[in-house]
N, C-alpha and C. Protein backbone atom coordinates (compact mmCIF):
# COMPACT_ATOMS: atom_id res chain seq x y z
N UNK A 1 -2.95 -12.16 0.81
CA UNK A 1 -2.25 -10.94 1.14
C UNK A 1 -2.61 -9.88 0.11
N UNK A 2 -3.18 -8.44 0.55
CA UNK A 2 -2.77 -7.39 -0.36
C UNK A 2 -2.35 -6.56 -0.09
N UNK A 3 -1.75 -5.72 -0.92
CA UNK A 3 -1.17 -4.47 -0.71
C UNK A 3 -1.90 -3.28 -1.28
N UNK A 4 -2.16 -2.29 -0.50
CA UNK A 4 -2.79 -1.41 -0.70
C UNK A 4 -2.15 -0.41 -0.96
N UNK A 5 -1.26 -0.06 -1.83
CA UNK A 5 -0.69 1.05 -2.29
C UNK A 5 -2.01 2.19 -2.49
N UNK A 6 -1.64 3.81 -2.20
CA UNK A 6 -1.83 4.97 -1.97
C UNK A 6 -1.12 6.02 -2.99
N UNK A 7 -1.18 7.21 -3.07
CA UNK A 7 -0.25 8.48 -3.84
C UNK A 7 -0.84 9.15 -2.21
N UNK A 8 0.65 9.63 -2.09
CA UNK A 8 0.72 10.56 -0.89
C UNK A 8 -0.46 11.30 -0.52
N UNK A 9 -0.82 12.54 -1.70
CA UNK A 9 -1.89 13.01 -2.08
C UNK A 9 -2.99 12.54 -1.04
N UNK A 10 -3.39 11.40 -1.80
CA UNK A 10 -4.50 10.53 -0.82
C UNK A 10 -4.60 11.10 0.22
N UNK A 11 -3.28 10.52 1.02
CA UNK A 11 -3.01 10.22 2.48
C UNK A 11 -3.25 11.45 3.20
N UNK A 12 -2.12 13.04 2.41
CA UNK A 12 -2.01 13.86 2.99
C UNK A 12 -3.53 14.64 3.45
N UNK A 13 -4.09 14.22 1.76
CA UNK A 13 -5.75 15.26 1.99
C UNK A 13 -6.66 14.52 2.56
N UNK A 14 -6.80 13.44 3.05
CA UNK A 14 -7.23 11.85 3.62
C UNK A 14 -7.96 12.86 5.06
N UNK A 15 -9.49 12.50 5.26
CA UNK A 15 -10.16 13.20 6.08
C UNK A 15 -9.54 11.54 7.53
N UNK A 16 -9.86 12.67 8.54
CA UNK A 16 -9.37 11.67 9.99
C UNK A 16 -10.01 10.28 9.93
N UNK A 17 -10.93 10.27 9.23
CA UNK A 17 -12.15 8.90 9.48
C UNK A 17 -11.35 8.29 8.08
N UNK A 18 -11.32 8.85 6.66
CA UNK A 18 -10.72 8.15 5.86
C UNK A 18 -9.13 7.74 6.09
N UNK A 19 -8.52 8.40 7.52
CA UNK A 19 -7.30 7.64 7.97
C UNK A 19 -7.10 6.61 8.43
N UNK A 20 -8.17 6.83 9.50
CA UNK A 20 -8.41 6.04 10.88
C UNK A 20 -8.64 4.28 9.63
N UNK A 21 -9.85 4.23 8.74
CA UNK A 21 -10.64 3.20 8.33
C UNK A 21 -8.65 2.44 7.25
N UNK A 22 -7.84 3.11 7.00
CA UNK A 22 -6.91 2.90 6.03
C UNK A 22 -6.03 2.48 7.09
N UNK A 23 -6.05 2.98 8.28
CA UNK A 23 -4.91 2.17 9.19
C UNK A 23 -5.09 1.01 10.06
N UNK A 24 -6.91 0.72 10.26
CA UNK A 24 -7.49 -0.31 10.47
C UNK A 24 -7.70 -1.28 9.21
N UNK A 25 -7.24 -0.96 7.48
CA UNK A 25 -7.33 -1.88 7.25
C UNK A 25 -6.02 -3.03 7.34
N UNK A 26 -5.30 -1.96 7.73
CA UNK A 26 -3.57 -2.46 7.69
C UNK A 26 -3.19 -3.21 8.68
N UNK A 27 -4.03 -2.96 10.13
CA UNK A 27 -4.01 -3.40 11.79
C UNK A 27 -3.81 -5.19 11.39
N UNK A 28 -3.37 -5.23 12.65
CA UNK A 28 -3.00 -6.73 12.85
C UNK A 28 -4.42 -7.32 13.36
N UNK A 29 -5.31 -6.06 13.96
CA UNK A 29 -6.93 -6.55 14.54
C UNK A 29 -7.57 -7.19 13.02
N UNK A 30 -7.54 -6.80 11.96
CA UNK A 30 -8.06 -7.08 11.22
C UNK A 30 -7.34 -8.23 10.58
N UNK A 31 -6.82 -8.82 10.74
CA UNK A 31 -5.64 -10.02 10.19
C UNK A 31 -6.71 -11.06 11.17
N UNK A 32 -6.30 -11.26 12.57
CA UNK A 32 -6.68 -11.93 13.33
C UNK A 32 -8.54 -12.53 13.06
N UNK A 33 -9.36 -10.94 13.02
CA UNK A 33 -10.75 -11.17 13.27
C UNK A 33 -11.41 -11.74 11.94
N UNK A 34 -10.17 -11.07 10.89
CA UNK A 34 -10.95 -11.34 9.51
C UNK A 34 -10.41 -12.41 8.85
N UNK A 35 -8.89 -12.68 9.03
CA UNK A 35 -8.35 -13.54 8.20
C UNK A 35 -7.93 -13.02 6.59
N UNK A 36 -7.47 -11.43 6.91
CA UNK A 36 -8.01 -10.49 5.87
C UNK A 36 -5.87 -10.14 6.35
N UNK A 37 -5.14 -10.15 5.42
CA UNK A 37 -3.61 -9.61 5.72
C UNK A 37 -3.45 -8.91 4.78
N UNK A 38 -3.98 -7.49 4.97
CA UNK A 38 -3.65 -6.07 4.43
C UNK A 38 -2.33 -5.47 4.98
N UNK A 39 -1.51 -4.89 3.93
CA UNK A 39 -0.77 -3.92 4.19
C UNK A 39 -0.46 -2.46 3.38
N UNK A 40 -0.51 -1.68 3.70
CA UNK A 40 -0.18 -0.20 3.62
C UNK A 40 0.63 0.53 2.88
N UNK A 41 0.78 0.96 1.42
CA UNK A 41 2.12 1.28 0.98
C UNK A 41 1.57 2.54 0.55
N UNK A 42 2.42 3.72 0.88
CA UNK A 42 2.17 5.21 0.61
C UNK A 42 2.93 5.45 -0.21
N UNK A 43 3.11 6.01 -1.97
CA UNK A 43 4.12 6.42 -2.78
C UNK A 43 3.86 7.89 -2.48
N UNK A 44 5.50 8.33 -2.30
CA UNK A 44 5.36 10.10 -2.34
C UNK A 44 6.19 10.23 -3.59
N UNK A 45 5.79 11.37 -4.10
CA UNK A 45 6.41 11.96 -4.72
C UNK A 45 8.01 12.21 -5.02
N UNK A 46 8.53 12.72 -5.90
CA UNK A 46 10.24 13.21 -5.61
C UNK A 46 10.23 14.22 -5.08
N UNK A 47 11.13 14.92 -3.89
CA UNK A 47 10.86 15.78 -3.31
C UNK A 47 10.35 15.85 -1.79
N UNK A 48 9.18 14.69 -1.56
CA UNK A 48 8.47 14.99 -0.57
C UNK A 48 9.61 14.56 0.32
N UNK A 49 9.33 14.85 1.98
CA UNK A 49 10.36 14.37 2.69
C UNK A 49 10.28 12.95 2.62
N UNK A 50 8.97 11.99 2.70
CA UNK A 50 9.36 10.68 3.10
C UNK A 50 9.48 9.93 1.52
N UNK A 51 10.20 10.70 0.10
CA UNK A 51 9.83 10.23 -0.69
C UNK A 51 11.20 8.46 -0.68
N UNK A 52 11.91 8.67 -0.25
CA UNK A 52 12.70 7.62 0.15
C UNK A 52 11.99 6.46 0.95
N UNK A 53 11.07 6.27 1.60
CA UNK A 53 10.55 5.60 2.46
C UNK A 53 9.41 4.96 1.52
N UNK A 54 9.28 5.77 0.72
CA UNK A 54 7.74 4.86 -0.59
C UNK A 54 8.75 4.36 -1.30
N UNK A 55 10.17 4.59 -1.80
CA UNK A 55 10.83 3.82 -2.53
C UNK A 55 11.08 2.61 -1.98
N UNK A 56 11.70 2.67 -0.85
CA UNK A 56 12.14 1.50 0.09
C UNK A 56 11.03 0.80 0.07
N UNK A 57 9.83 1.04 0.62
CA UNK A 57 8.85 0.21 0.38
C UNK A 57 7.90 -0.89 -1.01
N UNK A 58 8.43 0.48 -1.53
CA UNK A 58 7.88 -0.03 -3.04
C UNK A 58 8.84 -1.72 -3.59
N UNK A 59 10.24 -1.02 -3.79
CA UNK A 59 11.04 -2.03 -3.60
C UNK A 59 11.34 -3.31 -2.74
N UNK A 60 10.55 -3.10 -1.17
CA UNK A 60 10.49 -4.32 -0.66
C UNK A 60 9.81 -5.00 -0.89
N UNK A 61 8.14 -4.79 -1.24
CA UNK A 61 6.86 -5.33 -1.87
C UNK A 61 7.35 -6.21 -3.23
N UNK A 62 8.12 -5.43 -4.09
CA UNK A 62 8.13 -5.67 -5.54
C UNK A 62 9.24 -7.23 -4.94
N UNK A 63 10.46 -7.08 -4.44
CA UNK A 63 10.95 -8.26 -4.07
C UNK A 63 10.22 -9.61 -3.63
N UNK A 64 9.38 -8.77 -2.36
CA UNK A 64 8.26 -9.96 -1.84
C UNK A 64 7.84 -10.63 -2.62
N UNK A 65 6.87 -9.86 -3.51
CA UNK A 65 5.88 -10.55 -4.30
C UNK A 65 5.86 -10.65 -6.20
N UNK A 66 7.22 -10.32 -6.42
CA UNK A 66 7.05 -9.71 -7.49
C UNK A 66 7.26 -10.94 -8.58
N UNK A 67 8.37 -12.22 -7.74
CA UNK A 67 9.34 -12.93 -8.13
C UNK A 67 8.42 -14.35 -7.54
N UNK A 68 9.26 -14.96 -8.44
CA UNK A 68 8.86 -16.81 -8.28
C UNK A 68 10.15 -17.10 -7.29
N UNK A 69 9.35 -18.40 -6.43
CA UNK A 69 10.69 -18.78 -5.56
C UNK A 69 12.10 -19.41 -6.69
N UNK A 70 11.67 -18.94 -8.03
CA UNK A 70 12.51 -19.63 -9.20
C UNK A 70 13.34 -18.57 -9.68
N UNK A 71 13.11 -17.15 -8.91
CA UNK A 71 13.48 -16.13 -9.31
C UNK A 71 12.97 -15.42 -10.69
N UNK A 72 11.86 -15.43 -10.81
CA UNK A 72 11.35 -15.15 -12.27
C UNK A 72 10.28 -14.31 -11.87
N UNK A 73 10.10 -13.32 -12.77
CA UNK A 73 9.32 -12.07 -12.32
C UNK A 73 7.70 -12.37 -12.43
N UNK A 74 7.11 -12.02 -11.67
CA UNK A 74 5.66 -12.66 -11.82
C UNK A 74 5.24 -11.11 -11.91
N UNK A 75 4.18 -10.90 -12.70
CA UNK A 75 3.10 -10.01 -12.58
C UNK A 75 2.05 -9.69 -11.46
N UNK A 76 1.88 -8.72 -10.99
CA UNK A 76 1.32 -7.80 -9.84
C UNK A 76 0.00 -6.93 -10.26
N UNK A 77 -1.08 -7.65 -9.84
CA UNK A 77 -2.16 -6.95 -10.39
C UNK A 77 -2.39 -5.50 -9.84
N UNK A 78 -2.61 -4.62 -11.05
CA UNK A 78 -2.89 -3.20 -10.11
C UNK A 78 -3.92 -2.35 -10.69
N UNK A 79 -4.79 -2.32 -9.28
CA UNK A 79 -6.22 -1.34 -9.83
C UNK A 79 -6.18 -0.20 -9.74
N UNK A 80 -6.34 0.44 -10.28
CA UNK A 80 -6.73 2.18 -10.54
C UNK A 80 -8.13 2.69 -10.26
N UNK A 81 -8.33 3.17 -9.04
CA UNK A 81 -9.50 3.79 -8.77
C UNK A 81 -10.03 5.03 -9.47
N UNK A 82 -11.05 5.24 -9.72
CA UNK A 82 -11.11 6.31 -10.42
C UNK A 82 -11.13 7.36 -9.68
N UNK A 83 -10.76 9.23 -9.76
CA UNK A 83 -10.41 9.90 -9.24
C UNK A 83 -11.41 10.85 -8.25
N UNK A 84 -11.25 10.62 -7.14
CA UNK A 84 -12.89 11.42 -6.10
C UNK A 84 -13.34 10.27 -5.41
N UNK A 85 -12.76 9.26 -5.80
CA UNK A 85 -13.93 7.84 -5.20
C UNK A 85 -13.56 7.74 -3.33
N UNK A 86 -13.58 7.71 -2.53
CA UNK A 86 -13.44 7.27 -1.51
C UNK A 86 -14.15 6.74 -0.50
């Protein structure tokens, strides 16, 4: 499983083809054909309208995966792309 966390940013300035390829990596087509279980997490900003909806999310991920079935916090690898790359 990964999670593909985003900054709004991305998303908002995100050309139609760099949408289209980010919501096909998230598709259930690509689970099935690839064996590949991507999912989608957009952080907005404070302020933005859906900035409640990247919290909620953020927070459901971090529950998912964050914790041992022992309840003990596990570490979450996170890459930083460098800035322009797409």
């Amino acid at each position: 499983m990964l999670l593909f966390g985003i900054a709004s940013e991305m998303w908002d300035n995100a050309s139609a083809e760099q949408r289209r390829t980010l919501t096909w990596l998230a598709s259930a087509d690509l689970k099935a054909a690839y064996a590949c279980d991507l999912y989608l997490w957009i952080d907005y900003p404070e302020g933005h309208p859906d900035y409640w909806v990247g919290q909620y999310m953020q927070a459901y991920w971090m529950r998912q995966w964050g914790f041992s079935r022992g309840q003990e916090f596990k570490g979450i690898a996170v890459l930083h792309l460098p800035k322009g790359l797409s």
